[in-house]
Protein backbone atom coordinates (compact mmCIF):
# COMPACT_ATOMS: atom_id res chain seq x y z
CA UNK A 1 104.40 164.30 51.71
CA UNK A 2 102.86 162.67 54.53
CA UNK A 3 99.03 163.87 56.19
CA UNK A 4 97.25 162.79 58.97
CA UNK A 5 93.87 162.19 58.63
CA UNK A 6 91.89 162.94 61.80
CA UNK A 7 88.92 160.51 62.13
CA UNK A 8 90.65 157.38 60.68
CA UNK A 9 94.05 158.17 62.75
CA UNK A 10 96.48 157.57 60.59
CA UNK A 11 99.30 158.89 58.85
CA UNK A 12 99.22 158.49 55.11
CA UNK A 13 101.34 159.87 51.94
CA UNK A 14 99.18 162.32 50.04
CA UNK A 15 100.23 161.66 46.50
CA UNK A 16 98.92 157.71 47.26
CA UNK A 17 95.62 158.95 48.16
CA UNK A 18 95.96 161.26 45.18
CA UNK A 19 96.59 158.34 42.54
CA UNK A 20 94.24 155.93 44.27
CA UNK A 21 91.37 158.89 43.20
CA UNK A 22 92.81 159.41 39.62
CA UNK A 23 92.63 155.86 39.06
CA UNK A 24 89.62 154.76 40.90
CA UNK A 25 88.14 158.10 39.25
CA UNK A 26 88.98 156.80 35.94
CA UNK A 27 87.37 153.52 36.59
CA UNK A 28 84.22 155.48 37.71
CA UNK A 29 83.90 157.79 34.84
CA UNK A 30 83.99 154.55 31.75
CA UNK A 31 82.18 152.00 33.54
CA UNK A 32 79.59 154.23 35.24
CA UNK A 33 80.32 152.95 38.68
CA UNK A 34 81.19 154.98 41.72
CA UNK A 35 83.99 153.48 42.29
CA UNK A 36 83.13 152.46 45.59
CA UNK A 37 83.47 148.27 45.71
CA UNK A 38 87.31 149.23 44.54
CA UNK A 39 88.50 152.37 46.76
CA UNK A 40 86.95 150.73 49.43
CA UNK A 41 88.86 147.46 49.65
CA UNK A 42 92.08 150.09 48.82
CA UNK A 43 91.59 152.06 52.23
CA UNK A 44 91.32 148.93 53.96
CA UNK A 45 94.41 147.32 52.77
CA UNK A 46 96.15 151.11 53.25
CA UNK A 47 94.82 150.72 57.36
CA UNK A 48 91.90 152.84 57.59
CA UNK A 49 89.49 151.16 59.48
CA UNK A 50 86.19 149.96 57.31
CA UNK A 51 84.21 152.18 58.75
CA UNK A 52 85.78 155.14 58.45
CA UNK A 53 86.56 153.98 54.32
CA UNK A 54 83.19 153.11 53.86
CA UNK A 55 81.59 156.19 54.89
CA UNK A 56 84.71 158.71 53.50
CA UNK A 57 84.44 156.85 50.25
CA UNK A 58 81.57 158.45 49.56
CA UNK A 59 82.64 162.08 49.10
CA UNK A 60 84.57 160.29 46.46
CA UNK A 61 82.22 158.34 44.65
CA UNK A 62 80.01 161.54 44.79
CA UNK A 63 83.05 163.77 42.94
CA UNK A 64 83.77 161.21 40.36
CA UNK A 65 80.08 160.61 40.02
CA UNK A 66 79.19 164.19 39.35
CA UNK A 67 82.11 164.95 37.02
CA UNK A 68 81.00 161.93 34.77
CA UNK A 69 77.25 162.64 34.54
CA UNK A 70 78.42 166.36 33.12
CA UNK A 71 80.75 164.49 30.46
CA UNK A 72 77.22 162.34 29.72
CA UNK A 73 75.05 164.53 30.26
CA UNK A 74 76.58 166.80 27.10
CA UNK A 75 76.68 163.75 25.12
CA UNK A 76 72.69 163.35 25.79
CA UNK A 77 72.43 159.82 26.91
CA UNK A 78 71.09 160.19 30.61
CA UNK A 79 67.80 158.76 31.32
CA UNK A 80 66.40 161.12 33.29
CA UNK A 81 62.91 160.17 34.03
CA UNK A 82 64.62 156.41 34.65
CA UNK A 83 66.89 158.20 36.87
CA UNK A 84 64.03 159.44 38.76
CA UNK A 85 62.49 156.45 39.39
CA UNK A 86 65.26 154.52 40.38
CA UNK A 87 66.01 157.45 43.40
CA UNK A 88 62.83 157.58 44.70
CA UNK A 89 64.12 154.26 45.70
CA UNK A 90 67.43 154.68 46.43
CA UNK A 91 66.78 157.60 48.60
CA UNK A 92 64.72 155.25 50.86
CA UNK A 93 67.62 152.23 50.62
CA UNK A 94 70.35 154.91 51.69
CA UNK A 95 68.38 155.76 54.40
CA UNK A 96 68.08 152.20 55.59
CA UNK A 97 71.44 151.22 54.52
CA UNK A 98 72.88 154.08 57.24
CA UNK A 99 71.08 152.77 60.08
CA UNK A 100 71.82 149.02 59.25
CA UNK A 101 75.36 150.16 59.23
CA UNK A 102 74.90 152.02 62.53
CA UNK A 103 73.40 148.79 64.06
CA UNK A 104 75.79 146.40 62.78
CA UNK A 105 78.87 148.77 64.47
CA UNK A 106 77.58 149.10 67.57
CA UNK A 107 77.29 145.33 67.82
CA UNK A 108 80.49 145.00 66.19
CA UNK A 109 79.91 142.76 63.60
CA UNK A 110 80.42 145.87 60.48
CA UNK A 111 83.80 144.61 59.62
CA UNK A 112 82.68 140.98 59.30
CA UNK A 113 79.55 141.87 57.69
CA UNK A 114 81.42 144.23 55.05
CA UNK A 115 83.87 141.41 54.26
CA UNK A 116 81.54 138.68 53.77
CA UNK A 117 79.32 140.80 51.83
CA UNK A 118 82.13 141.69 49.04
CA UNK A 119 83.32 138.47 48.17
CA UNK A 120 79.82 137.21 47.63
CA UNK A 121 78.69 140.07 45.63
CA UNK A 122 81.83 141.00 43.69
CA UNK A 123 82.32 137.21 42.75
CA UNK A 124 78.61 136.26 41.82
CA UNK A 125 78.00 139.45 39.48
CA UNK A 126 82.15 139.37 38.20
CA UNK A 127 81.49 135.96 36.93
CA UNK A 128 77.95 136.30 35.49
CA UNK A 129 79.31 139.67 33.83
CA UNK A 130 82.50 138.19 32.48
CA UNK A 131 80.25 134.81 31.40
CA UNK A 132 77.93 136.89 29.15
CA UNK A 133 80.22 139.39 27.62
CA UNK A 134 82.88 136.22 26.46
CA UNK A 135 79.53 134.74 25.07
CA UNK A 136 78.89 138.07 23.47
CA UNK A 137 82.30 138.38 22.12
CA UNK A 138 82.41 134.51 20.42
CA UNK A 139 78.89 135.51 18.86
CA UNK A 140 80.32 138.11 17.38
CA UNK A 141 83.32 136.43 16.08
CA UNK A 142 81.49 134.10 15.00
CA UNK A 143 79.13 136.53 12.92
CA UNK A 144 75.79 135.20 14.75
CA UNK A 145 73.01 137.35 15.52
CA UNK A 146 72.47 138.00 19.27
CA UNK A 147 68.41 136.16 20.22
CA UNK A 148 66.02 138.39 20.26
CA UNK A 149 63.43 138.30 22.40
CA UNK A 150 59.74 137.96 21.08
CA UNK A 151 57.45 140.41 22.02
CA UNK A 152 55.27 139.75 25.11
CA UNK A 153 58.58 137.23 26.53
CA UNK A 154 59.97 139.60 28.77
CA UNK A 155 60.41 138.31 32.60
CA UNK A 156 57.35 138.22 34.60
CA UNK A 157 58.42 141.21 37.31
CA UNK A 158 58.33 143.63 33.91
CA UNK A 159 54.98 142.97 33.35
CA UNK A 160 53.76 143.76 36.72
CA UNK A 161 51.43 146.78 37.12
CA UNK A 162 52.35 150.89 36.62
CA UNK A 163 53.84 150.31 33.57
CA UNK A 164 55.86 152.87 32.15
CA UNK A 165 57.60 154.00 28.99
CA UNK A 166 61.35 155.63 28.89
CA UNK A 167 61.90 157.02 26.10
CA UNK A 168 65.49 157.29 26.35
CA UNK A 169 66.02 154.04 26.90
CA UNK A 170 63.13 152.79 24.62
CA UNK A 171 61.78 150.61 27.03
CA UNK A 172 58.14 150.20 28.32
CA UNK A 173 58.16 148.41 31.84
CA UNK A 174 56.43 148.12 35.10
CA UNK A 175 57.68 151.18 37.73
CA UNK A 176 57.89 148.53 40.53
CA UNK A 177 61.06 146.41 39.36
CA UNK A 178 62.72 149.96 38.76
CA UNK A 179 62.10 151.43 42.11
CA UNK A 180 62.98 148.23 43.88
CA UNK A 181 66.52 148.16 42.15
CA UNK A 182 66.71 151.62 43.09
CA UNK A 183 66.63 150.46 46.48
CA UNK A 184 68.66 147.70 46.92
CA UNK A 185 71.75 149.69 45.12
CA UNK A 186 71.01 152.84 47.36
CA UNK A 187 70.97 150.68 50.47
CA UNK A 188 74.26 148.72 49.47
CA UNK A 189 76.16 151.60 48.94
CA UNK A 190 75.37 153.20 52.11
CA UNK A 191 75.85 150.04 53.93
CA UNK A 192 78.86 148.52 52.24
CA UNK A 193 80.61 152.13 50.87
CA UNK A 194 79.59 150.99 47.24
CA UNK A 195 78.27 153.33 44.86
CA UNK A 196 76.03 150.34 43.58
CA UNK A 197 77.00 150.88 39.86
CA UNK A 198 78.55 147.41 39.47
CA UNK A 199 75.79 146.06 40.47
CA UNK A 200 73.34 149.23 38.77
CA UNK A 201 74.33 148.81 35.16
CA UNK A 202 74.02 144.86 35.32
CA UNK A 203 70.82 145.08 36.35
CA UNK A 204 69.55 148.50 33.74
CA UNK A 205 71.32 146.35 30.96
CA UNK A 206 70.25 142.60 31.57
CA UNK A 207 67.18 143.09 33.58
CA UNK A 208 65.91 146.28 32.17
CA UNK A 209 67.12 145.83 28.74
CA UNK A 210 68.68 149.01 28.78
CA UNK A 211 70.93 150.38 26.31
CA UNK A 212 74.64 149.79 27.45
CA UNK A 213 76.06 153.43 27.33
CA UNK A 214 72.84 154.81 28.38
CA UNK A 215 73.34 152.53 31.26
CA UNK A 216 76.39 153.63 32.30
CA UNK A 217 75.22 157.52 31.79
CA UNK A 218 72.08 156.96 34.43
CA UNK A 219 74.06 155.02 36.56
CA UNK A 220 76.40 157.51 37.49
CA UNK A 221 73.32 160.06 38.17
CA UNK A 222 71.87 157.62 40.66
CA UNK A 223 75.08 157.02 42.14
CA UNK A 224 75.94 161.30 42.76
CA UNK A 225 72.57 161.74 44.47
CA UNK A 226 72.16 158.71 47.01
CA UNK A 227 76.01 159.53 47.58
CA UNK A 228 75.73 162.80 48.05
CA UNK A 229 72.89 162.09 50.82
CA UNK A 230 75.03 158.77 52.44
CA UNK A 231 77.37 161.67 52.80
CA UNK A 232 75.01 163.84 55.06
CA UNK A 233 73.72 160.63 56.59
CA UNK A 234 76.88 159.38 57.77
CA UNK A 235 78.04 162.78 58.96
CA UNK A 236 75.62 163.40 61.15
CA UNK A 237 74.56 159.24 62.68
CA UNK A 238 77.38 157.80 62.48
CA UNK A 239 80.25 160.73 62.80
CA UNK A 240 82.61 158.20 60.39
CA UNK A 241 83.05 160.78 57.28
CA UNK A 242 87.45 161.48 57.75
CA UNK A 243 86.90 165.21 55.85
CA UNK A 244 90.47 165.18 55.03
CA UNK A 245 90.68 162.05 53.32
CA UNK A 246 87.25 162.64 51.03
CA UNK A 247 88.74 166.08 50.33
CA UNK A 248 92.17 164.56 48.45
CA UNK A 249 89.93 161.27 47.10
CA UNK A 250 87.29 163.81 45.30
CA UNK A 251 90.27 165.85 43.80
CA UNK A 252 91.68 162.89 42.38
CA UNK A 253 88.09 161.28 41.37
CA UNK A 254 87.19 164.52 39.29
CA UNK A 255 90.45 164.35 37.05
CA UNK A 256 89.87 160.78 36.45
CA UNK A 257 86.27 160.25 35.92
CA UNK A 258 86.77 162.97 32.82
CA UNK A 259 89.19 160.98 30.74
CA UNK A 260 87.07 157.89 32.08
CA UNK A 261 84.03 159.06 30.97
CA UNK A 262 85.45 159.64 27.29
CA UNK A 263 87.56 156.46 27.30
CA UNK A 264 84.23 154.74 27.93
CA UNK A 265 81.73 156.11 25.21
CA UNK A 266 84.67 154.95 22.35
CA UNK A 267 84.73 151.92 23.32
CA UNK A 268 82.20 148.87 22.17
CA UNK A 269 79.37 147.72 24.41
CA UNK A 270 80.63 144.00 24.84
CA UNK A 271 84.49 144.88 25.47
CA UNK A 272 82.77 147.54 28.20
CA UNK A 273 80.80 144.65 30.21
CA UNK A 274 83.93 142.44 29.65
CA UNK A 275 86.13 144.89 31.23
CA UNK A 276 83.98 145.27 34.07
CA UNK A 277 82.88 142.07 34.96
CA UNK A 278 86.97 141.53 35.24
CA UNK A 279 87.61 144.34 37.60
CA UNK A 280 85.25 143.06 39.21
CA UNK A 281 85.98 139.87 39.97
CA UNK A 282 89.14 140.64 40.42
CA UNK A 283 88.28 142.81 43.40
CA UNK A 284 86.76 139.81 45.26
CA UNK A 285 89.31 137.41 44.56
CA UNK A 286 91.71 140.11 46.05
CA UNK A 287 89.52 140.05 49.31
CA UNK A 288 88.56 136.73 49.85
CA UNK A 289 92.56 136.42 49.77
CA UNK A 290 92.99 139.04 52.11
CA UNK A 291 90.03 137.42 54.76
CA UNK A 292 91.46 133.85 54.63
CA UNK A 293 95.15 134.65 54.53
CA UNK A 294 96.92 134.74 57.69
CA UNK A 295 98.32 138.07 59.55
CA UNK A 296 101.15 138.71 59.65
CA UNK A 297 100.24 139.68 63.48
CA UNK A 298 98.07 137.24 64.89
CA UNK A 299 97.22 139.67 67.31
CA UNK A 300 95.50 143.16 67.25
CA UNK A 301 93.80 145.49 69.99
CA UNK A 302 90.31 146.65 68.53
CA UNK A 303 87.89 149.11 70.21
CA UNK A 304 84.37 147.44 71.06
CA UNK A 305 81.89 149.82 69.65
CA UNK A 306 78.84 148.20 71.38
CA UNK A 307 80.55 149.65 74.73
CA UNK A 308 80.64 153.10 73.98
């Protein structure tokens, strides 16, 4: 059954969009990512244009987002005052992630940009993430006791001023660090279609020293809202957002972040950042492919934004 989705022009078979949201859904819901840095790349390679995937893929990454934060939210493990935090920064980053994105396509350099930015990020945290977790994993095996840091050693940006405590996450750190993370992920994921949680529960686990499932849980609540507002953003700057296509994506992404989200809290912490840091790096190998392979058509007519 073929559809035609208005804004990206182009004909496309519904069930494929379908599965790509049950899968990428899945994903979403057990790693407490939106999803984003891998539907993304999908549209791309399917021939929607990446601005039109990057701004549609967030009506998915909001649906997946908001059917795993229920799943977590009954299980008790979202940080909600960390939450908080982190969006009063990430509302700000969306904001500027939108109009960077609006800048960049009117010069036409968006589809460069977007490609150039994946393979660095997905590569750099895949490898770090898979590095760790096989370290993790050997420790275990090995029956060794992970190092524990002494009290008063944590990195210098924690101990900078308007310190707080979260109690769910039983950590006591400076505001600043959290807000600025907040940032950077909610400008990313407006900018590059990302819902940041790839590069969000990294950063709450290793950085933050935040509990791994808890993690995940408040990831995918910072993820709904600065989607749910790149959504509105994009809408209304940028007129990208293909209705149709978000519509089937968030069908699929609510099915699949609900067995994702329960797949995720049985599994252990270690073999959950292992996993991760796989897909992940996987993802940017599969794009830096794409960029430096040659087309199979040498030749393609493109619209120049900058002149409309």
């Amino acid at each position: 059954m073929t559809i035609y989705l208005p804004i990206a022009e182009l004909p496309v078979n519904v069930f494929t969009l379908l599965a790509m949201g049950i899968a990428v859904g899945f994903i979403s819901g057990m790693f407490g990512v939106g999803g984003g840095f891998l539907m993304t790349p999908l549209l791309i390679f399917l021939g929607v244009s990446p601005a039109v995937a990057v701004a549609s893929v967030t009506t998915h990454m909001a649906a997946s987002s908001f059917s795993g934060t229920l799943t977590y939210t009954r299980r008790k493990l979202v940080d909600y005052q960390l939450g908080g935090m982190l969006l009063a920064g990430g509302l700000t980053g969306t904001l500027g992630g939108v109009i960077t994105f609006m800048v960049l396509r009117r010069f036409g350099q968006l589809d460069l940009f977007i490609a150039v930015a994946y393979i660095t990020l997905l590569g750099t945290i895949g490898t770090l993430m898979v590095v760790e977790s096989l370290r993790a994993l050997v420790r275990n095996w090995r029956g060794q006791k992970a190092e524990v840091r002494r009290p008063g050693a944590h990195p210098w940006f924690l101990r900078l001023p308007f310190k707080m405590r979260f109690r769910q996450s039983h950590i006591y750190v400076s505001a600043i660090p959290v807000v600025t993370i907040g940032f950077v992920i909610g400008f990313l994921g407006a900018l590059m279609g990302i819902g940041g949680g790839f590069l969000l529960v990294p950063a709450l686990i290793y950085l933050l020293r935040v509990p791994t499932l808890t993690s995940v849980a408040t990831s995918l609540l910072l993820t709904l809202v600065t989607m749910v507002a790149a959504i509105l953003m994009q809408a209304v700057l940028n007129q990208t957002v293909d209705a149709v296509l978000g519509l089937v994506l968030m069908i699929g992404g609510v099915i699949g972040a609900q067995f994702g989200a329960r797949a995720g809290q049985s599994m252990k912490a270690e073999n959950l950042r292992l996993l991760l840091g796989l897909l992940v790096l996987a993802v940017g190998m599969r794009v830096l492919v794409d960029q430096t392979s040659q087309p199979a058509d040498p030749y393609a007519v493109t619209i120049d934004e900058s002149a409309r």
